[in-house]
PDB file of N, CA and C in Angstrom:
ATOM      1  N   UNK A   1      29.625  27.840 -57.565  1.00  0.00           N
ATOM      2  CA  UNK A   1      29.483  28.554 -58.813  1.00  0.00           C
ATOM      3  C   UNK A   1      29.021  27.568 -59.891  1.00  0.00           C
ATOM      4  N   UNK A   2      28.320  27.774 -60.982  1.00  0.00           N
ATOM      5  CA  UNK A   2      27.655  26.950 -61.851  1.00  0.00           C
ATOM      6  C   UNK A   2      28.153  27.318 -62.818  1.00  0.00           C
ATOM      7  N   UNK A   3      28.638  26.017 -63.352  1.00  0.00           N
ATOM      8  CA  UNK A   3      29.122  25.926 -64.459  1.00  0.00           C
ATOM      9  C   UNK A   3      28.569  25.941 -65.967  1.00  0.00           C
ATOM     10  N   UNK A   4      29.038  26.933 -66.686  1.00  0.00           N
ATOM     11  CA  UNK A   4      27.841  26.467 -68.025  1.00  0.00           C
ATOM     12  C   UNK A   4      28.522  26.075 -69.104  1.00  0.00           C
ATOM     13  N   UNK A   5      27.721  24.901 -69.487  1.00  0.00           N
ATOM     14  CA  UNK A   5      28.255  24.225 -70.786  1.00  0.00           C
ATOM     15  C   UNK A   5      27.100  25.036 -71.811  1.00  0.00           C
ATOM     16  N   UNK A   6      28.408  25.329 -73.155  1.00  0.00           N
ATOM     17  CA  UNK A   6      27.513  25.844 -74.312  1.00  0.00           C
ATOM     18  C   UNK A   6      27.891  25.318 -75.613  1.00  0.00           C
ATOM     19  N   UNK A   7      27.429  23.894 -76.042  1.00  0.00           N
ATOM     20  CA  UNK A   7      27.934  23.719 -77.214  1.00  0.00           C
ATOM     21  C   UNK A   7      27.641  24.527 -78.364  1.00  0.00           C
ATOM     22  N   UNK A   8      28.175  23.902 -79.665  1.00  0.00           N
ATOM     23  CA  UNK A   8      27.842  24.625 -80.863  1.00  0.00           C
ATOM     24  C   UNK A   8      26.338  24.332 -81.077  1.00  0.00           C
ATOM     25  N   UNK A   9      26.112  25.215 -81.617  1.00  0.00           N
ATOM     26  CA  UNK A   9      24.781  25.667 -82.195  1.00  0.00           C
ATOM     27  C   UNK A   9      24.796  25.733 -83.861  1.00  0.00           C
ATOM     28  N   UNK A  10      23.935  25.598 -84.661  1.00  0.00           N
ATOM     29  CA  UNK A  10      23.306  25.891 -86.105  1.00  0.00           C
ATOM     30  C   UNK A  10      21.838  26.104 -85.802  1.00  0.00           C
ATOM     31  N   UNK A  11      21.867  27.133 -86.947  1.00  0.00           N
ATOM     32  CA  UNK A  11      20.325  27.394 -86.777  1.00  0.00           C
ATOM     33  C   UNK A  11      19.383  28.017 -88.214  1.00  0.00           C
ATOM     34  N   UNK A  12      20.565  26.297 -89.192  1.00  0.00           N
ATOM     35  CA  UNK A  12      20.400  26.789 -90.792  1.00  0.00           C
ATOM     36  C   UNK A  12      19.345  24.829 -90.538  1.00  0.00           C
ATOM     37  N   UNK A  13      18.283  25.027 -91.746  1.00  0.00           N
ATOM     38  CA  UNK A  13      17.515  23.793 -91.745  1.00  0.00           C
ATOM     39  C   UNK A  13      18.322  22.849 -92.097  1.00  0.00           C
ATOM     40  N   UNK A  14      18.383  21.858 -91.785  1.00  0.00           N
ATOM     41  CA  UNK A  14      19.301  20.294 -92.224  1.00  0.00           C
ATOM     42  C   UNK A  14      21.034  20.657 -92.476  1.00  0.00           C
ATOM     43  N   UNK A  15      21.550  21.659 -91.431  1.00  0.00           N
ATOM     44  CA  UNK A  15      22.951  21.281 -91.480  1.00  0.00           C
ATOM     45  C   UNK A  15      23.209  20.833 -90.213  1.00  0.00           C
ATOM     46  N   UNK A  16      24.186  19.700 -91.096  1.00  0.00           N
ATOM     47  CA  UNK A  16      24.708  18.676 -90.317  1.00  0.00           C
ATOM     48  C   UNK A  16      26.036  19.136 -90.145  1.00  0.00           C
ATOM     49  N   UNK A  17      26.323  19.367 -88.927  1.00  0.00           N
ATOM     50  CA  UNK A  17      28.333  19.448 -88.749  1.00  0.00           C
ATOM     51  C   UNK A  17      29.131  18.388 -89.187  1.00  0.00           C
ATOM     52  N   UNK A  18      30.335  18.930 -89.522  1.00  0.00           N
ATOM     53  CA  UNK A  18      31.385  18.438 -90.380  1.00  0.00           C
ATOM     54  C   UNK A  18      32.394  17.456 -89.315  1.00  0.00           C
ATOM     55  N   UNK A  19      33.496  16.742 -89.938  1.00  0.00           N
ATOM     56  CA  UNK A  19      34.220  16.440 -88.853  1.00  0.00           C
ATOM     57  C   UNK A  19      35.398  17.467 -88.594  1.00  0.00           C
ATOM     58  N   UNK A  20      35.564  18.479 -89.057  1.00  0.00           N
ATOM     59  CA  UNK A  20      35.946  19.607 -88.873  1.00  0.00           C
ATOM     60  C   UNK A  20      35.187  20.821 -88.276  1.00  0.00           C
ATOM     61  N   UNK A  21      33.976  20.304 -88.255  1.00  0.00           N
ATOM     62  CA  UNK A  21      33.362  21.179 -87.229  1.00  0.00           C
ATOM     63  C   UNK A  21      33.503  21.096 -85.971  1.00  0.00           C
ATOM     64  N   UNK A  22      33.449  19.497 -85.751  1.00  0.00           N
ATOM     65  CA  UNK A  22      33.741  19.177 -84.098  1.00  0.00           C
ATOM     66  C   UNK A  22      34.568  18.129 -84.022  1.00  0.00           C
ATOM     67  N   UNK A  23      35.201  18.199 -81.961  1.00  0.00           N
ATOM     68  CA  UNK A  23      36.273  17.499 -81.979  1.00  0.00           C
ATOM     69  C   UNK A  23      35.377  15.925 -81.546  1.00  0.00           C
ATOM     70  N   UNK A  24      36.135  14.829 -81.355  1.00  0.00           N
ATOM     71  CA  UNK A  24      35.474  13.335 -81.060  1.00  0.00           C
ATOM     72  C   UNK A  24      34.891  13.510 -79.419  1.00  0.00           C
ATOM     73  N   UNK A  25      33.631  13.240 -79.550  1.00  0.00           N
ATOM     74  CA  UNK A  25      33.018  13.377 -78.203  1.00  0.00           C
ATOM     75  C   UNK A  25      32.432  14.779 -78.093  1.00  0.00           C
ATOM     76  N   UNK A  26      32.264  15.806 -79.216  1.00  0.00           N
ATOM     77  CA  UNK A  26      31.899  17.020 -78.635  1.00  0.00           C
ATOM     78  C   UNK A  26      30.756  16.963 -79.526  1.00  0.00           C
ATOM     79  N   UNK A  27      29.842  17.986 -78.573  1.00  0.00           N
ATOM     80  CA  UNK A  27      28.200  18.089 -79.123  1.00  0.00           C
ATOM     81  C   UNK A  27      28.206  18.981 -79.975  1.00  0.00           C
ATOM     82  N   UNK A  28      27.097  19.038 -80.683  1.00  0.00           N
ATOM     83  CA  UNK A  28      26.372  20.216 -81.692  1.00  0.00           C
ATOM     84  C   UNK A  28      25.175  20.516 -81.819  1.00  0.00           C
ATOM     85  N   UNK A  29      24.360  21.499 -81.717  1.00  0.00           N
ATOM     86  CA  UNK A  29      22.901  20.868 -81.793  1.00  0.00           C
ATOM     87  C   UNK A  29      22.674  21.646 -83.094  1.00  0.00           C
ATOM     88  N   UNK A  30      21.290  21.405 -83.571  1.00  0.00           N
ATOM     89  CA  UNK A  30      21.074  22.327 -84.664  1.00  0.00           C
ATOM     90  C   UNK A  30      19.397  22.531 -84.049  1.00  0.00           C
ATOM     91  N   UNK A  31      19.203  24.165 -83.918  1.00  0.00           N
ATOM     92  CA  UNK A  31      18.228  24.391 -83.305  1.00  0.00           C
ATOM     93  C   UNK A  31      16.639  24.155 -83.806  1.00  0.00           C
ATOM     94  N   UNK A  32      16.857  24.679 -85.564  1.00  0.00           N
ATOM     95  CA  UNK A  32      15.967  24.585 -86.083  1.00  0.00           C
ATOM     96  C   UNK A  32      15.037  22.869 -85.811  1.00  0.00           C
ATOM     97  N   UNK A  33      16.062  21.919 -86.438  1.00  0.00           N
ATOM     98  CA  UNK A  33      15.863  20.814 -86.970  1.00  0.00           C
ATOM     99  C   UNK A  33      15.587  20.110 -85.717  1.00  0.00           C
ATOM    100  N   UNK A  34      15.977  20.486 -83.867  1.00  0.00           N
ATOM    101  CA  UNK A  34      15.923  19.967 -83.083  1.00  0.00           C
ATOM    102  C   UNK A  34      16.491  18.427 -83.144  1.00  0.00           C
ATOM    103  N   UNK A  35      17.921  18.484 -83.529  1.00  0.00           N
ATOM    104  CA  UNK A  35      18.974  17.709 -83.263  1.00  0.00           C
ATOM    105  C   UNK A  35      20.477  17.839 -82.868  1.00  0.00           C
ATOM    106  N   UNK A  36      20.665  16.666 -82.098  1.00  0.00           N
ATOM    107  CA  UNK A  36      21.863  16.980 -81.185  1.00  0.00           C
ATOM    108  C   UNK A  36      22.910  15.924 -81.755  1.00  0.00           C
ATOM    109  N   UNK A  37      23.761  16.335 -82.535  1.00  0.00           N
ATOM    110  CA  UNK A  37      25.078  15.329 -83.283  1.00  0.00           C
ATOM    111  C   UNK A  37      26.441  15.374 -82.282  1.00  0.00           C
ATOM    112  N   UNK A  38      27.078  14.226 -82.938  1.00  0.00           N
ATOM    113  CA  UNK A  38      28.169  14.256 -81.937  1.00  0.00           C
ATOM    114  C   UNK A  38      29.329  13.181 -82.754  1.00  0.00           C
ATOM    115  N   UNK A  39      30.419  13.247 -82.939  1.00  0.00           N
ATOM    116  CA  UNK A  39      31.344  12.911 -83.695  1.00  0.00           C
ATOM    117  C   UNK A  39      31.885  12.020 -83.026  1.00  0.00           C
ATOM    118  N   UNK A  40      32.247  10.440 -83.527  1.00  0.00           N
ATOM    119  CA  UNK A  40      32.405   9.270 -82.988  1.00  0.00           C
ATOM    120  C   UNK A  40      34.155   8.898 -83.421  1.00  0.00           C
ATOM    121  N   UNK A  41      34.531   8.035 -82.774  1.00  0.00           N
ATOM    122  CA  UNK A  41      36.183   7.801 -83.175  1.00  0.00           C
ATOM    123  C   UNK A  41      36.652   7.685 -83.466  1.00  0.00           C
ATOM    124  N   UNK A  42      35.757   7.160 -85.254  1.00  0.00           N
ATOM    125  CA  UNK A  42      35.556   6.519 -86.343  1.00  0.00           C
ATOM    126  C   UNK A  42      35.318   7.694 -87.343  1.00  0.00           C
ATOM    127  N   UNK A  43      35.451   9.119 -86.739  1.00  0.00           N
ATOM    128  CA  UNK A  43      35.115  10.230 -87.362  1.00  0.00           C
ATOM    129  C   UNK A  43      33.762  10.048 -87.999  1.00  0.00           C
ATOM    130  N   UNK A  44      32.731   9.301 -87.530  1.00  0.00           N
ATOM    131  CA  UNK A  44      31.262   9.495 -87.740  1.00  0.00           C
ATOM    132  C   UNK A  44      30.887  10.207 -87.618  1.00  0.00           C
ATOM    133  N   UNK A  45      29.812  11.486 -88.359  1.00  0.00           N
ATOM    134  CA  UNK A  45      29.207  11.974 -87.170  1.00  0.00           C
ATOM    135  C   UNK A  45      27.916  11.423 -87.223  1.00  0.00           C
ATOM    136  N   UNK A  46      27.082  11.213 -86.118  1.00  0.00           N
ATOM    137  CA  UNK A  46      25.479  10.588 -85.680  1.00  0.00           C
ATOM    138  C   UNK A  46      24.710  11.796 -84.954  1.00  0.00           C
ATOM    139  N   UNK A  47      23.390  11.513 -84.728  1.00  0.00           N
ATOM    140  CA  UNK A  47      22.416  11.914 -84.245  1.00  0.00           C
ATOM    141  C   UNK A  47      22.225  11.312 -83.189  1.00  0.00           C
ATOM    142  N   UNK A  48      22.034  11.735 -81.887  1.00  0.00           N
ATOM    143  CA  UNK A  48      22.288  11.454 -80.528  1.00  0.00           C
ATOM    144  C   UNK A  48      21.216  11.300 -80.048  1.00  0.00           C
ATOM    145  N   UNK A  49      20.514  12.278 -80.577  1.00  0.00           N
ATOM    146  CA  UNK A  49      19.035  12.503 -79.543  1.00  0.00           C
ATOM    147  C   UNK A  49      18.467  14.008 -81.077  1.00  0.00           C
ATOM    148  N   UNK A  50      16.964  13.733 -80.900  1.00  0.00           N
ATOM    149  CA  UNK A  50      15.998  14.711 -81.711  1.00  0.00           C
ATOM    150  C   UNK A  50      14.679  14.463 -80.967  1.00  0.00           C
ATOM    151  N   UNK A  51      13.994  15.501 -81.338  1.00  0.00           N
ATOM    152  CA  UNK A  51      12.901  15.290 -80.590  1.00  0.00           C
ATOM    153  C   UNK A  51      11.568  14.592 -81.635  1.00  0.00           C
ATOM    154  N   UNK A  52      11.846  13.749 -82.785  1.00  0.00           N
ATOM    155  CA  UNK A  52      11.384  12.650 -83.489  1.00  0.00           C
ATOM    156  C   UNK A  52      11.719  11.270 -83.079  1.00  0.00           C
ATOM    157  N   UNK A  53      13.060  11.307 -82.232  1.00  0.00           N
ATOM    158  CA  UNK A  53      13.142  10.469 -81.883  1.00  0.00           C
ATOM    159  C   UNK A  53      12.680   9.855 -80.796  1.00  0.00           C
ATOM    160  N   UNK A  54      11.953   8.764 -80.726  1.00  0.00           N
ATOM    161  CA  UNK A  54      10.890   8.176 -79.283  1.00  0.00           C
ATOM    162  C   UNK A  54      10.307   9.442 -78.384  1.00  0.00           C
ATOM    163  N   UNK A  55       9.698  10.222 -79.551  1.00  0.00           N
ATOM    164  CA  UNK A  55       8.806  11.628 -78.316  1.00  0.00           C
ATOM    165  C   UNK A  55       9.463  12.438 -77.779  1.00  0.00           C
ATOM    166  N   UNK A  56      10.964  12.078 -77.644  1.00  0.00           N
ATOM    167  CA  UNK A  56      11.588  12.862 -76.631  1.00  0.00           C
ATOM    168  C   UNK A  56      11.444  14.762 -76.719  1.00  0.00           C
ATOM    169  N   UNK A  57      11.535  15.232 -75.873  1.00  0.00           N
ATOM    170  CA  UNK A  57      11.136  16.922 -75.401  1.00  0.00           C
ATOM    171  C   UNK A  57      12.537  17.060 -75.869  1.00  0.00           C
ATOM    172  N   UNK A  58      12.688  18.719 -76.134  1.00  0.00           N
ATOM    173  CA  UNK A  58      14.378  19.119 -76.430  1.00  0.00           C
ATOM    174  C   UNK A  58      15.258  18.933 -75.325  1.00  0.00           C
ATOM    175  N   UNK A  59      14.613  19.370 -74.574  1.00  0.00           N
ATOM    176  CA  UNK A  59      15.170  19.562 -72.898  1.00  0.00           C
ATOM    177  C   UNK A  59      15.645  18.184 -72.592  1.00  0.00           C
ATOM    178  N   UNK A  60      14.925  16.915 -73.011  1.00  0.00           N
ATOM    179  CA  UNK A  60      15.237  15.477 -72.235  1.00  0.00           C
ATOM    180  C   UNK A  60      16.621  15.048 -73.428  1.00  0.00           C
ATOM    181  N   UNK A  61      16.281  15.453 -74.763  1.00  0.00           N
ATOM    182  CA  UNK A  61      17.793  15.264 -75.578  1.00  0.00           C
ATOM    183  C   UNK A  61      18.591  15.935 -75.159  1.00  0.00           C
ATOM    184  N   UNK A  62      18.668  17.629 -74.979  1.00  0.00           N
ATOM    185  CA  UNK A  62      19.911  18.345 -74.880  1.00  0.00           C
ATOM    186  C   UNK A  62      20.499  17.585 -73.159  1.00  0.00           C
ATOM    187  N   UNK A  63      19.729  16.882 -72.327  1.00  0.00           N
ATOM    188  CA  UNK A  63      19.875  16.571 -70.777  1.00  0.00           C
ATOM    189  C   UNK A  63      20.879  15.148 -71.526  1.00  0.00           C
ATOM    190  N   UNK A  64      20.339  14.305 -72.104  1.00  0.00           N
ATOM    191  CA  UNK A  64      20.887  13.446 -72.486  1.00  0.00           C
ATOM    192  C   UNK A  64      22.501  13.494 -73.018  1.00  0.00           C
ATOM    193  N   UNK A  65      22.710  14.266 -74.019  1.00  0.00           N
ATOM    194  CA  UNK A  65      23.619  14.628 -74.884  1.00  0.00           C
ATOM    195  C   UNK A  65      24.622  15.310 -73.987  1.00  0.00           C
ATOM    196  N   UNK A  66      24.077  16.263 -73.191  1.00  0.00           N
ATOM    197  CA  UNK A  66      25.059  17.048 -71.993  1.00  0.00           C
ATOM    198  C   UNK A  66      25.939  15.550 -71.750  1.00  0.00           C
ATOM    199  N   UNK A  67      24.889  14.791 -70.699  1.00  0.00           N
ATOM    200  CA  UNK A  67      25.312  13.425 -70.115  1.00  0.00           C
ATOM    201  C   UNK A  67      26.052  12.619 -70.422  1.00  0.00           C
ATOM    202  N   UNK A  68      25.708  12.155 -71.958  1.00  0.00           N
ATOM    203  CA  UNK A  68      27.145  11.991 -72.888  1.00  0.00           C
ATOM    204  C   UNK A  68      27.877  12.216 -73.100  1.00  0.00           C
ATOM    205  N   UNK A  69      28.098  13.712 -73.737  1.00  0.00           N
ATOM    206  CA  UNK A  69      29.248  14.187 -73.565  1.00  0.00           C
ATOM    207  C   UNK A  69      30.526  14.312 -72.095  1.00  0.00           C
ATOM    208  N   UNK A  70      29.587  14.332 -70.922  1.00  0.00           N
ATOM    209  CA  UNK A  70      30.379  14.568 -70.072  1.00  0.00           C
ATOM    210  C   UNK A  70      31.271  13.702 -69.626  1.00  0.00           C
ATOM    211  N   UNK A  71      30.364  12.169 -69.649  1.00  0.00           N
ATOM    212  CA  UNK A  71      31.096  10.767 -69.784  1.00  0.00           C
ATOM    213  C   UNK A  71      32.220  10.044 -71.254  1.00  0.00           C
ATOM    214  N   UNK A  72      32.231  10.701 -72.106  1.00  0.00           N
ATOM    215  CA  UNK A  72      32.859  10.761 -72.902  1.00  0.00           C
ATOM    216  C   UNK A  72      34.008  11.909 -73.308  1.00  0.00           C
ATOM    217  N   UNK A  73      33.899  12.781 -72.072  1.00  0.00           N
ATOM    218  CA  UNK A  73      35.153  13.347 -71.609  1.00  0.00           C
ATOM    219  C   UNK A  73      35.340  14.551 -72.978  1.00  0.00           C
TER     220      UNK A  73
END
C-alpha cells in the first residue's frame, strides 16, 4: 500500500509560514512562489529548495524536501 505524504500547502504570493505554523523538521510549500520551507531547532524557518534555486524543477525540490524531511524524522 502507498503511502502518501501531504504537507502544508499556501497558495497566497510571498507567505512564508510561521513557527506556529509548523512543527521542527516539518515541510511547507507555498505553491504560488514555488518554495519549500521547513523549520529548524533554532525555530528558524529557511527555504529548502525553490525552483530559482540552481534550476531546480518543482518535482526535484518537493523530491528533495520529502527526503529531508523523512531523515529528519
Amino acid at each position: 500500500m502507498a503511502i502518501v505524504i501531504k504537507p502544508k500547502k499556501s497558495e497566497t504570493a510571498a507567505a512564508v509560514p510561521t513557527t506556529s505554523d509548523i512543527a521542527v523538521g516539518e515541510i511547507c510549500i507555498n505553491v504560488t512562489d514555488q518554495k519549500i520551507y521547513t523549520r529548524k531547532s533554532d525555530d528558524s524557518i529557511v527555504v529548502i529548495a525553490s525552483t530559482t534555486a540552481a534550476g531546480a524543477t518543482l518535482q526535484q525540490a518537493t523530491a528533495k524536501a520529502v527526503t529531508m524531511a523523512i531523515a529528519l524524522g
